[in-house]
N, C-alpha and C. Protein backbone atom coordinates (compact mmCIF):
# COMPACT_ATOMS: atom_id res chain seq x y z
N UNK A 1 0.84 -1.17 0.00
CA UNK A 1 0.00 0.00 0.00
C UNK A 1 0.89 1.24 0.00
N UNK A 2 0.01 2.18 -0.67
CA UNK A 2 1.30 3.52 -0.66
C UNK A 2 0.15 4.43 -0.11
N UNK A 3 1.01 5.20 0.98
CA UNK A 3 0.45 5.97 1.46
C UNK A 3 0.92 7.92 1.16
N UNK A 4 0.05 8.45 1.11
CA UNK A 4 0.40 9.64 0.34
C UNK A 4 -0.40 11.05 1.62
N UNK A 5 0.90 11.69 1.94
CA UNK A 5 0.31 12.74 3.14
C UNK A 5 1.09 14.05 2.58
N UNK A 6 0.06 14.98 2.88
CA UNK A 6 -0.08 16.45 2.46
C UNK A 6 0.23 17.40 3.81
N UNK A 7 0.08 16.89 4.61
CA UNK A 7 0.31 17.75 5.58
C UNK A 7 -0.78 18.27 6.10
N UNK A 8 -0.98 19.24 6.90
CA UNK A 8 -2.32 19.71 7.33
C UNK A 8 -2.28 21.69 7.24
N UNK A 9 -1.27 22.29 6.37
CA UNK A 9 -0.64 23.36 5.45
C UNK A 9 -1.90 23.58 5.11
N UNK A 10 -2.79 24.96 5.03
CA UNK A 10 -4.05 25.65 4.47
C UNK A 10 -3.79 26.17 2.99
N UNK A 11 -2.45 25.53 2.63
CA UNK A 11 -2.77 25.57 1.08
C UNK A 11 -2.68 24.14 0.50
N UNK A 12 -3.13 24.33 -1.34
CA UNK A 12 -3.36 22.93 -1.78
C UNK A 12 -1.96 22.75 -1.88
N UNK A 13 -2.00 21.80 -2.28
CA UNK A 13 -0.84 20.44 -2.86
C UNK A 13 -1.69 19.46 -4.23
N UNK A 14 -2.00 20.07 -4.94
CA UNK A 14 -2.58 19.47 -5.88
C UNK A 14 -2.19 18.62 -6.86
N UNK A 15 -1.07 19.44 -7.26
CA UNK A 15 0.05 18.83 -8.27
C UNK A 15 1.18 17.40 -7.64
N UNK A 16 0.80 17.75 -6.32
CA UNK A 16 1.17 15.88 -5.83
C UNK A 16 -0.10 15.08 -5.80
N UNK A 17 -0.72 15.77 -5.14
CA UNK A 17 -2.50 14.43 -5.62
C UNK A 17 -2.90 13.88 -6.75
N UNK A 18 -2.58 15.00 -7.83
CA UNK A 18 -3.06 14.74 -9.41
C UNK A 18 -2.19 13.78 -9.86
N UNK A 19 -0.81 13.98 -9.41
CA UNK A 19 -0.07 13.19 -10.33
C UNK A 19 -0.35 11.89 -9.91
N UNK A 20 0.01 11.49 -8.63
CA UNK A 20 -0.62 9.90 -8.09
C UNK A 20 -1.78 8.92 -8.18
N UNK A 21 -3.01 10.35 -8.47
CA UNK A 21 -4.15 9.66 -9.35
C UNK A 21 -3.79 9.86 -10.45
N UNK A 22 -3.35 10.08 -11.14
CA UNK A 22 -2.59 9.57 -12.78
C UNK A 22 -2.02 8.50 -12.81
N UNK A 23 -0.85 8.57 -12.16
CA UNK A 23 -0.06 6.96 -12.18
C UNK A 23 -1.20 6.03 -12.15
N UNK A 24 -1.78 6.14 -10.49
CA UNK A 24 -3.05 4.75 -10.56
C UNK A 24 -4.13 4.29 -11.53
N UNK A 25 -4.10 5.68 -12.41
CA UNK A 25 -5.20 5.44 -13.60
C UNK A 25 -4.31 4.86 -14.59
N UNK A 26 -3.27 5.31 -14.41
CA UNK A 26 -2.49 4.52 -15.76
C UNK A 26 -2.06 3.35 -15.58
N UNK A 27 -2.21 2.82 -14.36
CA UNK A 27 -1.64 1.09 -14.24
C UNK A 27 -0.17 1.25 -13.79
N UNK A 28 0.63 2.59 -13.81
CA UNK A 28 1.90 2.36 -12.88
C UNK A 28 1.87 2.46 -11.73
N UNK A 29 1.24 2.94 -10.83
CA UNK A 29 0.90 2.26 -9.74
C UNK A 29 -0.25 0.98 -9.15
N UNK A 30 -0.12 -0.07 -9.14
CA UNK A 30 -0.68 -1.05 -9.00
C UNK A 30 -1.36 -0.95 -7.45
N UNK A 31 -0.15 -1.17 -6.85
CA UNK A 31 -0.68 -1.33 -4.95
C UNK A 31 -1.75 0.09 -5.11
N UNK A 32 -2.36 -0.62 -3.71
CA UNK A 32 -3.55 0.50 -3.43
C UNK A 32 -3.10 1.42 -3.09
N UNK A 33 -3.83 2.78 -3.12
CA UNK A 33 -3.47 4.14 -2.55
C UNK A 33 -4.08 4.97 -1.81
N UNK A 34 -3.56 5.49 -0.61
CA UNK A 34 -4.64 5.95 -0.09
C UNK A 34 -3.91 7.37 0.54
N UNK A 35 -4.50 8.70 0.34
CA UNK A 35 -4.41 9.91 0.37
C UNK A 35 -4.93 10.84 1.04
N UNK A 36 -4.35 11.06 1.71
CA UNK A 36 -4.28 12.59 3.01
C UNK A 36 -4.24 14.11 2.22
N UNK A 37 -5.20 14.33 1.97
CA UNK A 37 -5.54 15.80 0.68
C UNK A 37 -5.60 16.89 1.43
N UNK A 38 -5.70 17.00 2.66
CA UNK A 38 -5.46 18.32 3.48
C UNK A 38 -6.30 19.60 2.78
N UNK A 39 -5.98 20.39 2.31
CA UNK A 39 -7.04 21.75 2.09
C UNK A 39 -6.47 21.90 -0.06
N UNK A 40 -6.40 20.62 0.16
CA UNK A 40 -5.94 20.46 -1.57
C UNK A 40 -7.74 20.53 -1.86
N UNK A 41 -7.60 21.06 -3.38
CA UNK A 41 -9.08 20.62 -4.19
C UNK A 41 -9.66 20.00 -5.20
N UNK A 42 -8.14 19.15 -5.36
CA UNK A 42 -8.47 17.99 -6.24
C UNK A 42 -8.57 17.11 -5.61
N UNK A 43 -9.85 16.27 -6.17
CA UNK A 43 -10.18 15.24 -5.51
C UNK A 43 -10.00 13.85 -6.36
N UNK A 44 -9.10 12.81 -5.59
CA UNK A 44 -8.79 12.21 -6.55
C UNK A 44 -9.78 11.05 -7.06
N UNK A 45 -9.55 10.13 -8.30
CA UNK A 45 -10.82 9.18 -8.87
C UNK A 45 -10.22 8.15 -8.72
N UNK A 46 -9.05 7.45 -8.51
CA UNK A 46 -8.23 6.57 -8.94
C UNK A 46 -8.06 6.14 -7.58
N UNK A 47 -7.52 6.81 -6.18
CA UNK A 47 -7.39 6.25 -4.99
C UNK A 47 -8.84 6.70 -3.99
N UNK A 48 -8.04 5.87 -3.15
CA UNK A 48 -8.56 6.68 -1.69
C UNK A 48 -8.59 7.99 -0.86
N UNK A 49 -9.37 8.12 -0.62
CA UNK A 49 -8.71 9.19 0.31
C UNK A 49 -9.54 10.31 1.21
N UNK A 50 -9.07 11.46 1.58
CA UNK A 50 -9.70 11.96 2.98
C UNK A 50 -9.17 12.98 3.42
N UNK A 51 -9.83 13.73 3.51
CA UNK A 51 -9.09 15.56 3.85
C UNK A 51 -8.06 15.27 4.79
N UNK A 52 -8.40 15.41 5.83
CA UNK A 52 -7.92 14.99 7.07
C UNK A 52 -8.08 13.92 8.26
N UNK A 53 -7.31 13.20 8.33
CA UNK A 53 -7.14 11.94 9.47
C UNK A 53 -6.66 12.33 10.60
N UNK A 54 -7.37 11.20 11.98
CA UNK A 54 -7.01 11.80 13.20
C UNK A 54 -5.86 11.12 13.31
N UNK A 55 -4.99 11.31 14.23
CA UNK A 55 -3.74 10.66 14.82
C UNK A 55 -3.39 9.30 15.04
N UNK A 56 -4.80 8.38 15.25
CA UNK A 56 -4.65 6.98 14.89
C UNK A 56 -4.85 6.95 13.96
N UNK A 57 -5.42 7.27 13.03
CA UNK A 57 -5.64 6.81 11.63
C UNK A 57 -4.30 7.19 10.81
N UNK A 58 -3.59 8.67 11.06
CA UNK A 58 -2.18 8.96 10.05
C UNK A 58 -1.21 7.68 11.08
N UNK A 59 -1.16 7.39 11.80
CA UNK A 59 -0.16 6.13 12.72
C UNK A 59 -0.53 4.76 11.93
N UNK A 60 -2.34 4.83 11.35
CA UNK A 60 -2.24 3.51 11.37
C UNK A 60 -2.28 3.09 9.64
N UNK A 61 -1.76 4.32 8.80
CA UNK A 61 -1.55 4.43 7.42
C UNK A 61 0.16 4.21 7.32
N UNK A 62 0.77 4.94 8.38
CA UNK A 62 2.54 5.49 8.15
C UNK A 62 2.68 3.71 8.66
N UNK A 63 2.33 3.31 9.30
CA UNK A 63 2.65 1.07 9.86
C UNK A 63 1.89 1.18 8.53
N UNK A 64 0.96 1.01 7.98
CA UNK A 64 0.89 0.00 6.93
C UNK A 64 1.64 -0.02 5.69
N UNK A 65 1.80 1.09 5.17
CA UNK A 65 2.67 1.76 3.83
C UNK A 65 3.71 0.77 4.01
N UNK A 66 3.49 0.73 2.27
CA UNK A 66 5.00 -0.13 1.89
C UNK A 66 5.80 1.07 1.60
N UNK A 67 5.23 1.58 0.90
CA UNK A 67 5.69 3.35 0.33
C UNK A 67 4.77 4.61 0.96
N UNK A 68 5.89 5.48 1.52
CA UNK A 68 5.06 6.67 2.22
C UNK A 68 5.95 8.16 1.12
N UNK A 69 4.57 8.61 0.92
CA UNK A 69 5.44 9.97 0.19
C UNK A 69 4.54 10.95 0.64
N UNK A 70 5.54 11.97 1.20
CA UNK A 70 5.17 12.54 2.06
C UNK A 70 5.41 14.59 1.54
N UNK A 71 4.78 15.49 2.02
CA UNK A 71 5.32 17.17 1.58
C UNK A 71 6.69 17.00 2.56
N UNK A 72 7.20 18.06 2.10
CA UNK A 72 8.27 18.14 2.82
C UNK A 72 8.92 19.25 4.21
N UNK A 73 7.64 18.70 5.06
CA UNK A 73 7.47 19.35 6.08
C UNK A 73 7.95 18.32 7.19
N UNK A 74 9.22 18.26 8.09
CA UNK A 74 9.56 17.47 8.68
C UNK A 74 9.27 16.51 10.04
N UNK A 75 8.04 16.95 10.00
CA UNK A 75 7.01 16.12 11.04
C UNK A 75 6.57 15.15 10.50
N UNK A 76 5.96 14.90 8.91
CA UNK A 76 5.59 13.92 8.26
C UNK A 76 7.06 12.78 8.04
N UNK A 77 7.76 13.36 7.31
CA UNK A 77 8.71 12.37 6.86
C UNK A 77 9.67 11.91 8.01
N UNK A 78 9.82 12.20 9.29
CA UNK A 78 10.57 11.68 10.44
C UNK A 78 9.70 10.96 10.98
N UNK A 79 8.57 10.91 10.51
CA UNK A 79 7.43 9.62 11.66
C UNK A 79 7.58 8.50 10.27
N UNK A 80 7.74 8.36 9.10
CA UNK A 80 8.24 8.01 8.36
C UNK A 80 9.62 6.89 8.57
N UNK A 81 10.58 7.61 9.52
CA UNK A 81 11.93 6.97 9.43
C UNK A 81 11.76 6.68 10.64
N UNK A 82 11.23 6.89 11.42
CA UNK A 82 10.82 6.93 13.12
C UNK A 82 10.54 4.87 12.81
N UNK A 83 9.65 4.85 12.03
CA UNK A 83 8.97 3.39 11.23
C UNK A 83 10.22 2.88 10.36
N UNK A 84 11.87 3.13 10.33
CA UNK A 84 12.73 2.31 9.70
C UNK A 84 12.06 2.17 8.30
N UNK A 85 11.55 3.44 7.85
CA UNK A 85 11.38 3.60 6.59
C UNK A 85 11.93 4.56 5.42
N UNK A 86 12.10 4.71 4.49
CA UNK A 86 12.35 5.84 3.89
C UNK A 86 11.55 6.38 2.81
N UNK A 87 11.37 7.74 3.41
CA UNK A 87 10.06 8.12 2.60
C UNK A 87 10.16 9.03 0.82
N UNK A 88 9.34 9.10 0.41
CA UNK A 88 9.44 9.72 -0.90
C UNK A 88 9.12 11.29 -0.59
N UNK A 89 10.33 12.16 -0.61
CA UNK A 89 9.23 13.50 0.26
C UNK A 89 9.45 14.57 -1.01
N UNK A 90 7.98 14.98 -1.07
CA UNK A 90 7.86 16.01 -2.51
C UNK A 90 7.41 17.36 -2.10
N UNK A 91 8.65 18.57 -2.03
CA UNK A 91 8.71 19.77 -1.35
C UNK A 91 7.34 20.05 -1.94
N UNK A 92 7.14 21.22 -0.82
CA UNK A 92 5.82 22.15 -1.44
C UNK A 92 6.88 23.19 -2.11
N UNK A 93 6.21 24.08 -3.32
CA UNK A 93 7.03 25.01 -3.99
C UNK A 93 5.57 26.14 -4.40
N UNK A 94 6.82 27.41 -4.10
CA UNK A 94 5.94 28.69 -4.57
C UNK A 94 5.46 28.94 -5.17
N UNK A 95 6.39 28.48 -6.54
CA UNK A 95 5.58 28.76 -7.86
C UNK A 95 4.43 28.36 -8.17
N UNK A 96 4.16 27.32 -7.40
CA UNK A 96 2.62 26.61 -7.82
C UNK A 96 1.44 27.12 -6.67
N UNK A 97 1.85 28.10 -5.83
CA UNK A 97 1.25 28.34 -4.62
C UNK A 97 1.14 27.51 -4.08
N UNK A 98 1.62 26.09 -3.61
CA UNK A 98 1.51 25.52 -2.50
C UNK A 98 2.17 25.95 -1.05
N UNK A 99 2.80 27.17 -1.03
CA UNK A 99 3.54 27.18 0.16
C UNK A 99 3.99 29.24 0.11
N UNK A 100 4.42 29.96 0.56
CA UNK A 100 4.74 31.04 1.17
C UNK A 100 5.88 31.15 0.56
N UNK A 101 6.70 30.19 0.34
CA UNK A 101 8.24 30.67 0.21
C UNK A 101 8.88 29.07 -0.29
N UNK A 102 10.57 28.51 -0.46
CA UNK A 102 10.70 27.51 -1.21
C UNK A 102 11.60 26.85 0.00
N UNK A 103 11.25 27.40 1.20
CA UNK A 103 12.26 26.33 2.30
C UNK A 103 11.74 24.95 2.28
N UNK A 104 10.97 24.53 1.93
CA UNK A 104 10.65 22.65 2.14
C UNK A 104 11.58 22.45 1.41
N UNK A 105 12.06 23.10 -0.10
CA UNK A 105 12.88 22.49 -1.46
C UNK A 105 14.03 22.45 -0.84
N UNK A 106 14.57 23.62 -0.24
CA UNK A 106 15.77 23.96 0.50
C UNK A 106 16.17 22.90 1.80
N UNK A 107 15.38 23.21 2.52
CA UNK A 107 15.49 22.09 3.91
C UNK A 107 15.73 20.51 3.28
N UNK A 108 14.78 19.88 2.60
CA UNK A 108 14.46 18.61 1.75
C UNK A 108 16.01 18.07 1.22
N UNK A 109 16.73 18.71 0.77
CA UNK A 109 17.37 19.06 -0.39
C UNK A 109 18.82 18.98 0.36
N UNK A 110 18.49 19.59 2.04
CA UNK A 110 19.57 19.36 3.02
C UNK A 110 19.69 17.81 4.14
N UNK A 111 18.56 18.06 4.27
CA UNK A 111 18.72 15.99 4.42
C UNK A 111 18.95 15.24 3.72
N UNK A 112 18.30 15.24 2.08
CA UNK A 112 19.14 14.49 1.48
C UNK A 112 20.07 14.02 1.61
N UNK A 113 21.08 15.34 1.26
CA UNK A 113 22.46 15.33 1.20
C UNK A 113 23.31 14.79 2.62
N UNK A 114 22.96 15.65 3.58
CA UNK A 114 23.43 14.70 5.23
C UNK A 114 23.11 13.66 5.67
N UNK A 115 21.90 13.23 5.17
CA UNK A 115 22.11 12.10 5.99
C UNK A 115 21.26 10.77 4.92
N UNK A 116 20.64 11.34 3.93
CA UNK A 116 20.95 9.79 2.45
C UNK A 116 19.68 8.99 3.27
N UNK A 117 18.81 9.66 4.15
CA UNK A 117 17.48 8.86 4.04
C UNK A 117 16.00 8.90 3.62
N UNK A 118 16.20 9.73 3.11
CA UNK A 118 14.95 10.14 2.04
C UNK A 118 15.42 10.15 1.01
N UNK A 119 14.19 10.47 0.12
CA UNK A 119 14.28 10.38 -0.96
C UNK A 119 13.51 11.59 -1.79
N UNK A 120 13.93 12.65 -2.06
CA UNK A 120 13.35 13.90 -2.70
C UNK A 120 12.87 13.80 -3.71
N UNK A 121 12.14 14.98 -4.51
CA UNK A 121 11.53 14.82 -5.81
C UNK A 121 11.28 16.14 -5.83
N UNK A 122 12.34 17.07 -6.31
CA UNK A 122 11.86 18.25 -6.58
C UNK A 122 10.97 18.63 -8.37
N UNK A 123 11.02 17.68 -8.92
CA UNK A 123 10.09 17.96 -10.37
C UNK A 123 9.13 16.47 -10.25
N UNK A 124 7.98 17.22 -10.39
CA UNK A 124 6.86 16.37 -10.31
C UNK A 124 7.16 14.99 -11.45
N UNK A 125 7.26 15.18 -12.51
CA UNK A 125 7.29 14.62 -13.33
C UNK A 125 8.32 13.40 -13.37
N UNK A 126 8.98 13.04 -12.37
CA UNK A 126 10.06 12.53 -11.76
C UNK A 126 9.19 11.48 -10.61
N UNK A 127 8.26 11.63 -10.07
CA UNK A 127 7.58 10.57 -9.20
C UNK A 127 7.49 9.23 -9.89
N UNK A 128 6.96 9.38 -11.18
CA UNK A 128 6.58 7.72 -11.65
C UNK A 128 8.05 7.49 -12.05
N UNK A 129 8.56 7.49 -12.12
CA UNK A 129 10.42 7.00 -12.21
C UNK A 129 10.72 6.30 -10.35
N UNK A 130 10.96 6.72 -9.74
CA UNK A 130 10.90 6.82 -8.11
C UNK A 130 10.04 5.91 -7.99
N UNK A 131 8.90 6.22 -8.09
CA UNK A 131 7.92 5.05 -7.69
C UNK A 131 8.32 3.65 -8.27
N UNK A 132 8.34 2.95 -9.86
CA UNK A 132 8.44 2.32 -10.05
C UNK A 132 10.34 1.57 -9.78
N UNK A 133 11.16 2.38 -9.44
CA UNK A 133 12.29 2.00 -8.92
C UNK A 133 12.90 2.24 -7.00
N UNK A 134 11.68 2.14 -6.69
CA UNK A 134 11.68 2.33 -5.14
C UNK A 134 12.54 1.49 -4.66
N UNK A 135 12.36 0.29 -4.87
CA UNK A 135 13.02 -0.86 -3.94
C UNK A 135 14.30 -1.02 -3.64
N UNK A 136 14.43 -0.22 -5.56
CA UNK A 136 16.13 -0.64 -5.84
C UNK A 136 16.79 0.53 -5.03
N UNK A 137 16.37 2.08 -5.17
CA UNK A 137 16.84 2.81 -5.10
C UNK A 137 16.93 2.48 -3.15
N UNK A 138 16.14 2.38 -2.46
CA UNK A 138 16.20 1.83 -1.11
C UNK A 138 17.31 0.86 -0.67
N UNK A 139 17.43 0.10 -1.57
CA UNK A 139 18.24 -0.96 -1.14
C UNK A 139 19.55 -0.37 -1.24
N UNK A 140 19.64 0.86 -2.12
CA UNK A 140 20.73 1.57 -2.26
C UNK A 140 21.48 2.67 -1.19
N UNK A 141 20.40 3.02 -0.64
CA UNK A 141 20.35 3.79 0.38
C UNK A 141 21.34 3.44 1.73
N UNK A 142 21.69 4.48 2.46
CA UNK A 142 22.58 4.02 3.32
C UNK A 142 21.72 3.83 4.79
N UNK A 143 20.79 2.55 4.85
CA UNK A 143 19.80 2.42 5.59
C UNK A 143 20.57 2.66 7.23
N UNK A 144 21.59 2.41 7.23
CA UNK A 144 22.00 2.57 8.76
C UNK A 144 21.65 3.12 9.64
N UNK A 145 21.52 4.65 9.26
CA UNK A 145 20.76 5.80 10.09
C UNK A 145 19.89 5.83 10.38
N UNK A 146 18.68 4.50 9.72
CA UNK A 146 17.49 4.21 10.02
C UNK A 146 17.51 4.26 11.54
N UNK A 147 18.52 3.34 12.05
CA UNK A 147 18.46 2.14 13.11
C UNK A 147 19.17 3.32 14.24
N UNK A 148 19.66 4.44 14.15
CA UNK A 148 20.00 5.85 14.69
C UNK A 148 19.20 7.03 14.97
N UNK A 149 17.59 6.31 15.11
CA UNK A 149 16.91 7.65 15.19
C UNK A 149 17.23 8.57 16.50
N UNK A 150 17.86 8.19 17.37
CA UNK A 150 17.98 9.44 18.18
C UNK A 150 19.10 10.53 17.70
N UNK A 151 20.31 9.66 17.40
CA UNK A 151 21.46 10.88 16.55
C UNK A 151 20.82 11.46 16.16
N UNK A 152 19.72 10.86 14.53
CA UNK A 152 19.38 11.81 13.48
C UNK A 152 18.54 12.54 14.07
N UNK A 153 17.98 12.60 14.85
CA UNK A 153 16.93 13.75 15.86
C UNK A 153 17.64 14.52 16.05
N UNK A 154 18.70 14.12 16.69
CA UNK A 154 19.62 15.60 17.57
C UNK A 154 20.51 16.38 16.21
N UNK A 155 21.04 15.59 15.58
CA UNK A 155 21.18 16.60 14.27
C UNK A 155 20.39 16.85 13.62
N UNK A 156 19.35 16.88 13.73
CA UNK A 156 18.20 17.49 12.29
C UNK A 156 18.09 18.66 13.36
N UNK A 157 17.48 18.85 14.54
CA UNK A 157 17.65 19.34 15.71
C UNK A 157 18.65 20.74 15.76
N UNK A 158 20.01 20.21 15.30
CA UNK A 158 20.48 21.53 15.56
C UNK A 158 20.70 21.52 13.66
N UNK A 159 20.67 21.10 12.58
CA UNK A 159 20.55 21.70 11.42
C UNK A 159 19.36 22.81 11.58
N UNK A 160 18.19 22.15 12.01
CA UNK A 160 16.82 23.68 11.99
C UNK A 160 17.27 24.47 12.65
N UNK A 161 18.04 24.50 13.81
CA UNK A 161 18.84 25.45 14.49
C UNK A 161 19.19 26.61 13.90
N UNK A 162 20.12 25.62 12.76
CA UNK A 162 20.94 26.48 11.98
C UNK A 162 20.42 27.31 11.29
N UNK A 163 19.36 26.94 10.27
CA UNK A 163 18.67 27.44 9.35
C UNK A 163 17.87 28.68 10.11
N UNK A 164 17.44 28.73 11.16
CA UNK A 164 17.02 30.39 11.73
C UNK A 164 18.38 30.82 12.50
């Protein structure tokens, strides 16, 4: 199952909803899908899904997901790795009005690089690639840090530090 979260951000995220009900209409995504649309206004035809979920229900989507792709707001994607997972995280960006400014791309873009457990997607058009090479690209990954969530706490911790 792939699970797909927006955050709970009072703007849309559309252009990640649309594209995932595309894949599922097109047969590249197979597994089921089920979607956290937050104050988005596309509604998708192809999956599941639901404005907003309470706290057991986003707990009892992030345990089931084989695949979690997540905005790139770092409360979603650390409950993500919190679960010895690694998530697919797709910044919110200005240009499309999903967001105020382009720090998710920026921040996103800095975990990457430190610590190699996510997995970014700054051009939409780049998800069905990712998606259909998840496993490999995971297996590629330097899963170690999984099994380190308190380090990676205390350095993500003082990286946001840094960043204000």
């Amino acid at each position: 199952m792939i699970f797909v979260t927006v955050g709970t951000h009072e703007q849309q995220f559309n252009r990640l909803i649309q594209k995932v009900d595309e894949l599922k209409r097109d047969e590249i995504i197979k597994d089921d899908v089920f979607i956290q649309t937050g104050f988005s206004t596309y509604e998708p035809q192809y999956c599941q899904w639901k404005k907003l979920l309470s706290y057991d229900e986003m707990n009892e989507m992030y345990e089931k997901a084989d695949i979690i792709i997540t905005h790139g707001g770092p409360a979603s994607f650390m409950k993500a790795l919190e679960l010895k997972k690694i998530p697919i995280v797709v910044p919110r960006q200005a240009q499309f009005d999903e967001h105020v400014n382009d720090h998710q791309v920026e921040f996103v873009k800095l975990v990457e690089e430190r610590f190699n457990n996510i997995i970014g997607v700054y051009d939409i058009k780049n998800l069905e690639n990712i998606i259909v090479k998840f496993n490999n690209t995971v297996a590629k990954k330097n899963t170690s840090s999984l099994s380190h969530n308190k380090e990676f706490n205390e350095k993500l911790s003082i990286m946001v530090g840094e960043l204000f």
